[in-house]
PDB file of N, CA and C in Angstrom:
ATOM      1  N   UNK A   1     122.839  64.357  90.913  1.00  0.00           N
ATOM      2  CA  UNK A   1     121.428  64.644  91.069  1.00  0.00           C
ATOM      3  C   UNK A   1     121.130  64.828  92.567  1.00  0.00           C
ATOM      4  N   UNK A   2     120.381  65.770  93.096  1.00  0.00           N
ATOM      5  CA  UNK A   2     119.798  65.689  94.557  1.00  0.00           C
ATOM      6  C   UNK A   2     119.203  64.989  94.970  1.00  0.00           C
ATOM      7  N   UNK A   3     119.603  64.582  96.049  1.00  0.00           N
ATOM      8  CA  UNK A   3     119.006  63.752  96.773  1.00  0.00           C
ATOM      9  C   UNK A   3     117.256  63.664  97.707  1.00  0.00           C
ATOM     10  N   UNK A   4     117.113  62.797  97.848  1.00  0.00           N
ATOM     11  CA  UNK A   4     115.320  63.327  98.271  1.00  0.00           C
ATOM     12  C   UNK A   4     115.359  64.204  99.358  1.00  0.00           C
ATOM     13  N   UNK A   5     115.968  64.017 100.323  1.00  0.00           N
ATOM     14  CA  UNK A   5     116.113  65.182 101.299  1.00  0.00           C
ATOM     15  C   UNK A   5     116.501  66.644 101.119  1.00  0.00           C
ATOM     16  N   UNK A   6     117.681  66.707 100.038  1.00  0.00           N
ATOM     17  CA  UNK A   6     117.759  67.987  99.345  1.00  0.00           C
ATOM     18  C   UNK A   6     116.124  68.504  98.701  1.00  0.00           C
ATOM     19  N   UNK A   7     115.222  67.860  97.816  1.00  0.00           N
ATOM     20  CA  UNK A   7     114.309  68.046  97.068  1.00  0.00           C
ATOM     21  C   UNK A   7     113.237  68.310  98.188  1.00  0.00           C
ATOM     22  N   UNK A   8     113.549  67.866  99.271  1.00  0.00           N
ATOM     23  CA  UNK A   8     112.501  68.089 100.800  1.00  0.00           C
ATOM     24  C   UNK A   8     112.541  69.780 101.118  1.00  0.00           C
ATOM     25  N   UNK A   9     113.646  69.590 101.265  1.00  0.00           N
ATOM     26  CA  UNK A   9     114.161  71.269 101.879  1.00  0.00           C
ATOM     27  C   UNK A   9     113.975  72.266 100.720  1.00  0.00           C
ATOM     28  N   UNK A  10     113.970  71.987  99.126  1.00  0.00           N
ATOM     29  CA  UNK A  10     114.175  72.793  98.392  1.00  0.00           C
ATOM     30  C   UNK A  10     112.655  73.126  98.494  1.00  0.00           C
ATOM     31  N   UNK A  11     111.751  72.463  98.203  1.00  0.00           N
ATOM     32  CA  UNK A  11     110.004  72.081  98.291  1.00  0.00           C
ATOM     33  C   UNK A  11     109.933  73.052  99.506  1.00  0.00           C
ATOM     34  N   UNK A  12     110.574  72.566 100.673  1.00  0.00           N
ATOM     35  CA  UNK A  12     109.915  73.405 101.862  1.00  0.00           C
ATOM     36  C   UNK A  12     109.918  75.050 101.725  1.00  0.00           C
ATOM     37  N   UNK A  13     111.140  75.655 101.105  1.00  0.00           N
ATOM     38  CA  UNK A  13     111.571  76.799 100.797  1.00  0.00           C
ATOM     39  C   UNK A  13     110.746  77.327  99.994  1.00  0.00           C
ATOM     40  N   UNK A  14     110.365  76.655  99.116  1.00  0.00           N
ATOM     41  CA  UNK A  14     109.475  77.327  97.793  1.00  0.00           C
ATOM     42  C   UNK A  14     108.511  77.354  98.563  1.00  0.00           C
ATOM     43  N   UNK A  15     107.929  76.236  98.897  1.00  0.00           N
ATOM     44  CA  UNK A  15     106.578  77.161  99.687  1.00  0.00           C
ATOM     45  C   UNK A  15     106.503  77.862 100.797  1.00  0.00           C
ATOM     46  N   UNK A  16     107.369  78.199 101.396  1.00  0.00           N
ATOM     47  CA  UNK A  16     107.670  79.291 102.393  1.00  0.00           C
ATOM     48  C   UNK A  16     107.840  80.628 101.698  1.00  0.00           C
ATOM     49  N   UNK A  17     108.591  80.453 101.039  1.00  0.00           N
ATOM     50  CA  UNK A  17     108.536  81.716  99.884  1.00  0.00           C
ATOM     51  C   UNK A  17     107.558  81.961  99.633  1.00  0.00           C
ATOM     52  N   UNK A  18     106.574  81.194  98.757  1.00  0.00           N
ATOM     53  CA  UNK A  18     105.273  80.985  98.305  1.00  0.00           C
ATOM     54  C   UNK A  18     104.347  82.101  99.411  1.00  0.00           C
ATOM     55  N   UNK A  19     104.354  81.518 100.528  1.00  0.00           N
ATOM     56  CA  UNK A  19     103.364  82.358 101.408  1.00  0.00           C
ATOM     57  C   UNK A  19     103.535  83.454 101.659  1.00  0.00           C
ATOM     58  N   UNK A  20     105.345  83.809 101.986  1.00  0.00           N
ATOM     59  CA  UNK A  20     105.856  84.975 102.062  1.00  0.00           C
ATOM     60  C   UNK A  20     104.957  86.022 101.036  1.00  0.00           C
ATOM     61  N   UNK A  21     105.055  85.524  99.947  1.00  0.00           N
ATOM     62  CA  UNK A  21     104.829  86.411  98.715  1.00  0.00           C
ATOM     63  C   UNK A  21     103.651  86.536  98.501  1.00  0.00           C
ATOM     64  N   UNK A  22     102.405  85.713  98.964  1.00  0.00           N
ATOM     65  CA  UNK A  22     101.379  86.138  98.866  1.00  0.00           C
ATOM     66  C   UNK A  22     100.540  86.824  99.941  1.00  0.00           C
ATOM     67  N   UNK A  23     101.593  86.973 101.112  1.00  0.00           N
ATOM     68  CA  UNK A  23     101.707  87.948 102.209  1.00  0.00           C
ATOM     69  C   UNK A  23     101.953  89.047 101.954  1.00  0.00           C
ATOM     70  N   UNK A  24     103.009  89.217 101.117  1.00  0.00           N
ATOM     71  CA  UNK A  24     103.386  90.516 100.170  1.00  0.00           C
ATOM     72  C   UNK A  24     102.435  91.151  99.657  1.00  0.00           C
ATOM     73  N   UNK A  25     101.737  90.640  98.838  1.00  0.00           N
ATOM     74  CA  UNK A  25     100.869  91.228  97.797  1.00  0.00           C
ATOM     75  C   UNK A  25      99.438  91.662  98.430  1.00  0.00           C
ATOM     76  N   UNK A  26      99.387  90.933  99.732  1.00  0.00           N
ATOM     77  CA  UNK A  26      98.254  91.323 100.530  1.00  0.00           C
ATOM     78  C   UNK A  26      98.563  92.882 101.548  1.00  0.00           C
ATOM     79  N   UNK A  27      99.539  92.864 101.718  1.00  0.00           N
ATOM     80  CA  UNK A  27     100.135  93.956 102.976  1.00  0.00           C
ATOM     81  C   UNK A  27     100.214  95.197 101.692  1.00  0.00           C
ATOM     82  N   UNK A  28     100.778  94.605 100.228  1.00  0.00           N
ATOM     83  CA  UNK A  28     100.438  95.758  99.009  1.00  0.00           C
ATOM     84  C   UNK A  28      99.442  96.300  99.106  1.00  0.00           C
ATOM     85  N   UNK A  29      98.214  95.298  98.723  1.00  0.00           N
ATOM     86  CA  UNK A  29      96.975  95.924  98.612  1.00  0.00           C
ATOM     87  C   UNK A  29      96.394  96.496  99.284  1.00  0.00           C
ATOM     88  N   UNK A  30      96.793  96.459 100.689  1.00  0.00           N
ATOM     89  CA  UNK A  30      96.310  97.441 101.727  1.00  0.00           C
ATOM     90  C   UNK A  30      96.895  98.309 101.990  1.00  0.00           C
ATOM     91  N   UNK A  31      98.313  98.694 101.367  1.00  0.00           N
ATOM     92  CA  UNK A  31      99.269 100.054 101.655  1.00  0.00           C
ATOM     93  C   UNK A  31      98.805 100.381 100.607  1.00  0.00           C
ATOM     94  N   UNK A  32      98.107 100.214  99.516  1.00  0.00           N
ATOM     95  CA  UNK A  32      97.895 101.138  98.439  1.00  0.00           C
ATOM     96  C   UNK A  32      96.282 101.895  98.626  1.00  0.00           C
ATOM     97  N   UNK A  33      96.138 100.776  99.259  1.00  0.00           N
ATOM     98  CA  UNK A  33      94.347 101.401  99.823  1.00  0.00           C
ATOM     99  C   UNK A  33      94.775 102.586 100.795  1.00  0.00           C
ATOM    100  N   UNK A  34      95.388 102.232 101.549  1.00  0.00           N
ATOM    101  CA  UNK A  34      95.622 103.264 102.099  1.00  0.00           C
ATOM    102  C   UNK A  34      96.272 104.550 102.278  1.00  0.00           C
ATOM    103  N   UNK A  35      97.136 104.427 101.103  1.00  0.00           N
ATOM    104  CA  UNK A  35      97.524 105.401 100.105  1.00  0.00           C
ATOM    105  C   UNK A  35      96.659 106.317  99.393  1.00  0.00           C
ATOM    106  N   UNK A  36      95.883 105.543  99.550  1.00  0.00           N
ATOM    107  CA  UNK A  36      94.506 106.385  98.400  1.00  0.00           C
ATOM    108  C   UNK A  36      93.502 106.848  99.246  1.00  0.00           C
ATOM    109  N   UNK A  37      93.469 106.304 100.254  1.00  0.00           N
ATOM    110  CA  UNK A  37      92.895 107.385 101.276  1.00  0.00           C
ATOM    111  C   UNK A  37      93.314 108.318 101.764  1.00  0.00           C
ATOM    112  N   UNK A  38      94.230 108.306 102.139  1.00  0.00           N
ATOM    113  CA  UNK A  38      95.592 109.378 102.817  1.00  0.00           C
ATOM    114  C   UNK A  38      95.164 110.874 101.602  1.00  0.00           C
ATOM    115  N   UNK A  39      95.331 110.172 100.385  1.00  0.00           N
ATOM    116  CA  UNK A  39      95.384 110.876  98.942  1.00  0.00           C
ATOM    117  C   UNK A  39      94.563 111.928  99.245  1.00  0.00           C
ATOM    118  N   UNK A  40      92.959 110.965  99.225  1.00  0.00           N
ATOM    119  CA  UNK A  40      92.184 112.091  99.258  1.00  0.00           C
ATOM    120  C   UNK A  40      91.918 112.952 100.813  1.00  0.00           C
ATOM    121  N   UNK A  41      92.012 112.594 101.761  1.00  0.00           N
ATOM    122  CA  UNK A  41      92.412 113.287 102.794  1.00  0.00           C
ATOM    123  C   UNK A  41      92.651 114.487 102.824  1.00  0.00           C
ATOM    124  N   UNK A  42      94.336 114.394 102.294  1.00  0.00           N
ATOM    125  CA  UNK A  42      95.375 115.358 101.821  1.00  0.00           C
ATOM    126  C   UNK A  42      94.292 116.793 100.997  1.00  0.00           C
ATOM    127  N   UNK A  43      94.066 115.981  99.755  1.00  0.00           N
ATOM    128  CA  UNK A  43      93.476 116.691  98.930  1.00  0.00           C
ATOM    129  C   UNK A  43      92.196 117.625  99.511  1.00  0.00           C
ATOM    130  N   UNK A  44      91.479 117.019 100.345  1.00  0.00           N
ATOM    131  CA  UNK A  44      90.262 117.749 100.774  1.00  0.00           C
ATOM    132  C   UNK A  44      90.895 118.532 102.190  1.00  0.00           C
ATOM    133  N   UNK A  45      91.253 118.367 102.384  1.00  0.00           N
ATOM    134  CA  UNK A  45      92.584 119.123 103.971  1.00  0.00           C
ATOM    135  C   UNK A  45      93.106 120.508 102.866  1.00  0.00           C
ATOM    136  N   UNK A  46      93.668 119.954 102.064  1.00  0.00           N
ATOM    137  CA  UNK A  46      94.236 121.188 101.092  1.00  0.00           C
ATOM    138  C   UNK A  46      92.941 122.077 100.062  1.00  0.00           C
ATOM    139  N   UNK A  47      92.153 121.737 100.044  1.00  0.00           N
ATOM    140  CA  UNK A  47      90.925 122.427  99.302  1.00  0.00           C
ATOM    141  C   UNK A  47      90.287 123.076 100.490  1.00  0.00           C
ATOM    142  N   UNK A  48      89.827 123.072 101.562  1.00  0.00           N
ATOM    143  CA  UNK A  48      89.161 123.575 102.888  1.00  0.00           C
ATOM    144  C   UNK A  48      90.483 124.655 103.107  1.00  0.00           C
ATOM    145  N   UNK A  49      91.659 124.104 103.487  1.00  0.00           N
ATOM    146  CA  UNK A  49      92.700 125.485 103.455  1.00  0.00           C
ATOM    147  C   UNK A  49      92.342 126.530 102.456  1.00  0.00           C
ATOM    148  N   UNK A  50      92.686 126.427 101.431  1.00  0.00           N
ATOM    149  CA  UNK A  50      92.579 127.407 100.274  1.00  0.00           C
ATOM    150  C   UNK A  50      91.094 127.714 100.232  1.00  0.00           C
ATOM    151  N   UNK A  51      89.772 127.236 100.376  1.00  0.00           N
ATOM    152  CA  UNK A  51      88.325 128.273 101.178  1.00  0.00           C
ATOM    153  C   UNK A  51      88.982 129.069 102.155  1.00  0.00           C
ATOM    154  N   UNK A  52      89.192 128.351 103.237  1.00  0.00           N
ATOM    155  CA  UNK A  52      89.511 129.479 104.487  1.00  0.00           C
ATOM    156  C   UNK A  52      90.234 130.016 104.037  1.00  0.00           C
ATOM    157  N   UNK A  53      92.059 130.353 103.396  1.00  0.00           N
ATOM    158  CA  UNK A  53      92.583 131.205 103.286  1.00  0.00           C
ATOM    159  C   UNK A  53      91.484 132.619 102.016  1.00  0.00           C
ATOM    160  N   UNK A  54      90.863 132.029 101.217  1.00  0.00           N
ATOM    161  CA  UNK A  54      90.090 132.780 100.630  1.00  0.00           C
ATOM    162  C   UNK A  54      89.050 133.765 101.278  1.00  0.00           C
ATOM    163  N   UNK A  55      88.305 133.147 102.582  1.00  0.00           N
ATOM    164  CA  UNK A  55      87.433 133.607 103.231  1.00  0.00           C
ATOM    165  C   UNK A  55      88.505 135.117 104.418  1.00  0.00           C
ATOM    166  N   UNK A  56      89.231 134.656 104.760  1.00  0.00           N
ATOM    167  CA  UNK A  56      90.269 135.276 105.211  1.00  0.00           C
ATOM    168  C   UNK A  56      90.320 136.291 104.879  1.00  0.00           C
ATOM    169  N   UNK A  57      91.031 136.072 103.089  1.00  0.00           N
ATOM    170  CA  UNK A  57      91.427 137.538 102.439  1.00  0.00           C
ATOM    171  C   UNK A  57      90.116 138.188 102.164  1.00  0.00           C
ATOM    172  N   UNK A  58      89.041 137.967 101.972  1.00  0.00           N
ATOM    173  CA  UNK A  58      88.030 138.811 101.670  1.00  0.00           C
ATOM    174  C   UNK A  58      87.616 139.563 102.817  1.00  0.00           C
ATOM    175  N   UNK A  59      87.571 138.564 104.390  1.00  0.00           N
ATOM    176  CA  UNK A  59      87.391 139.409 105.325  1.00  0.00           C
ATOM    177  C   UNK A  59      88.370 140.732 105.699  1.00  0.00           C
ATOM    178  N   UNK A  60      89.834 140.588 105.202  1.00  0.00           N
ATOM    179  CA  UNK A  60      90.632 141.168 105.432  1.00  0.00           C
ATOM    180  C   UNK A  60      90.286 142.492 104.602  1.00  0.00           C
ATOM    181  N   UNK A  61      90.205 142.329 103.333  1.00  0.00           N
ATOM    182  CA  UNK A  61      89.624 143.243 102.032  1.00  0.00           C
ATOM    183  C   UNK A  61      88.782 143.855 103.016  1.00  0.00           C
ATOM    184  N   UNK A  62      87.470 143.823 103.549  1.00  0.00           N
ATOM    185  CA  UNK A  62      86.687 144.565 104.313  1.00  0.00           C
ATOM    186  C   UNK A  62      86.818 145.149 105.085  1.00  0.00           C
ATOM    187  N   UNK A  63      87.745 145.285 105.739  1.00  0.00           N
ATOM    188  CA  UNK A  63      88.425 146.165 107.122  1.00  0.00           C
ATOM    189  C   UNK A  63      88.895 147.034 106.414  1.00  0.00           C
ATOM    190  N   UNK A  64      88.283 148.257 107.385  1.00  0.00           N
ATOM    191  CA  UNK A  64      88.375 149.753 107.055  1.00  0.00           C
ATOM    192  C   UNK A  64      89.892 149.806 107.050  1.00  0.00           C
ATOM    193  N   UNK A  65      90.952 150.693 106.006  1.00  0.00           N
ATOM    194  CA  UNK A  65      92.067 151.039 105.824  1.00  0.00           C
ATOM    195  C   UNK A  65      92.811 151.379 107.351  1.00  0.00           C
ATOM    196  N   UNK A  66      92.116 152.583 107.883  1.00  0.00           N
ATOM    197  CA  UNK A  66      92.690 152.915 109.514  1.00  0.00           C
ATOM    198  C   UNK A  66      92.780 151.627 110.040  1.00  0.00           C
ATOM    199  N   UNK A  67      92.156 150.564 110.072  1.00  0.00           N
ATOM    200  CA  UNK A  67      92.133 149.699 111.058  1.00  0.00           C
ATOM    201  C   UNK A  67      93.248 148.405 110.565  1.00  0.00           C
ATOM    202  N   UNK A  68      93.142 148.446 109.464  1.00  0.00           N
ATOM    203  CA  UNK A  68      94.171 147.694 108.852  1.00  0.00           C
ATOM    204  C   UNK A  68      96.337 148.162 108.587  1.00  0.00           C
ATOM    205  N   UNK A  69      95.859 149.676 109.052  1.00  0.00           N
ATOM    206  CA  UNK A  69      97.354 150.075 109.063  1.00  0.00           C
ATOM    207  C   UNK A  69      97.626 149.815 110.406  1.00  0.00           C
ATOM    208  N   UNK A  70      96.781 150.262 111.390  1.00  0.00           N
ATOM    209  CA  UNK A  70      96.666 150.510 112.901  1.00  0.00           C
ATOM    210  C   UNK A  70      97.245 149.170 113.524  1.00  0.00           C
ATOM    211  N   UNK A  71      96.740 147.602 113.048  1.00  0.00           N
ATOM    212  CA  UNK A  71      96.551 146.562 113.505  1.00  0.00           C
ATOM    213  C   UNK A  71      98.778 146.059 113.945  1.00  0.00           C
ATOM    214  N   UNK A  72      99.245 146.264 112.702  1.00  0.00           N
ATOM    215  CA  UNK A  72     100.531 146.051 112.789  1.00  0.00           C
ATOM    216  C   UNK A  72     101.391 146.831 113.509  1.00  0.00           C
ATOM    217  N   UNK A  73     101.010 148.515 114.062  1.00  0.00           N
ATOM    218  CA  UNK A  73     101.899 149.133 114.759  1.00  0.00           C
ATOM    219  C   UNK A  73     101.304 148.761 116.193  1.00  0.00           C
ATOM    220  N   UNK A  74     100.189 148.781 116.776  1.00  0.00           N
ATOM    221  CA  UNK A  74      99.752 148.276 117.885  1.00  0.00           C
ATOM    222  C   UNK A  74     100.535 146.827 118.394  1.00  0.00           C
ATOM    223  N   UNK A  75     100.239 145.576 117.197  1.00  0.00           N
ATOM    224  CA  UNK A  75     101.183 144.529 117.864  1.00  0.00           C
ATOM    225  C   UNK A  75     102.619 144.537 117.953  1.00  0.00           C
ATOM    226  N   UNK A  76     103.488 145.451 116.896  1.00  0.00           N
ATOM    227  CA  UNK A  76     104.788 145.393 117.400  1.00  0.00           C
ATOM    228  C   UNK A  76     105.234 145.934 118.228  1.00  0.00           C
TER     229      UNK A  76
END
């Protein structure tokens, strides 16, 4: 059977663990929060792209043909 000093150290461990782990679950809940912000971020970063690339092509659509063939031999 262990001895009380063994049962000291085993006690001390568990609750060191103990805190560890509810350190864990706290540093979780805030990487997931912040996961989910990031999320929507992302998402509204990627919806504003795809407006502007939309706004883009329509402006592009509007440019007179001459000016739209013209544009690529001028820059190369």
């Amino acid at each position: 059977m262990a001895n009380p000093i063994q049962i000291e150290q085993i006690t001390e461990r568990v609750e060191r663990l103990l805190v560890r782990y509810e350190e864990l679950q706290r540093t979780n809940t805030l990487l997931a929060a912040q996961l989910d912000t990031l999320t929507q971020e992302r998402d509204s970063l990627k919806s504003r792209l795809s407006a502007a690339r939309a706004r883009v092509d329509a402006l592009l659509e509007r440019l007179p043909e001459s000016t739209a063939q013209a544009a690529p031999k001028g820059s190369a």
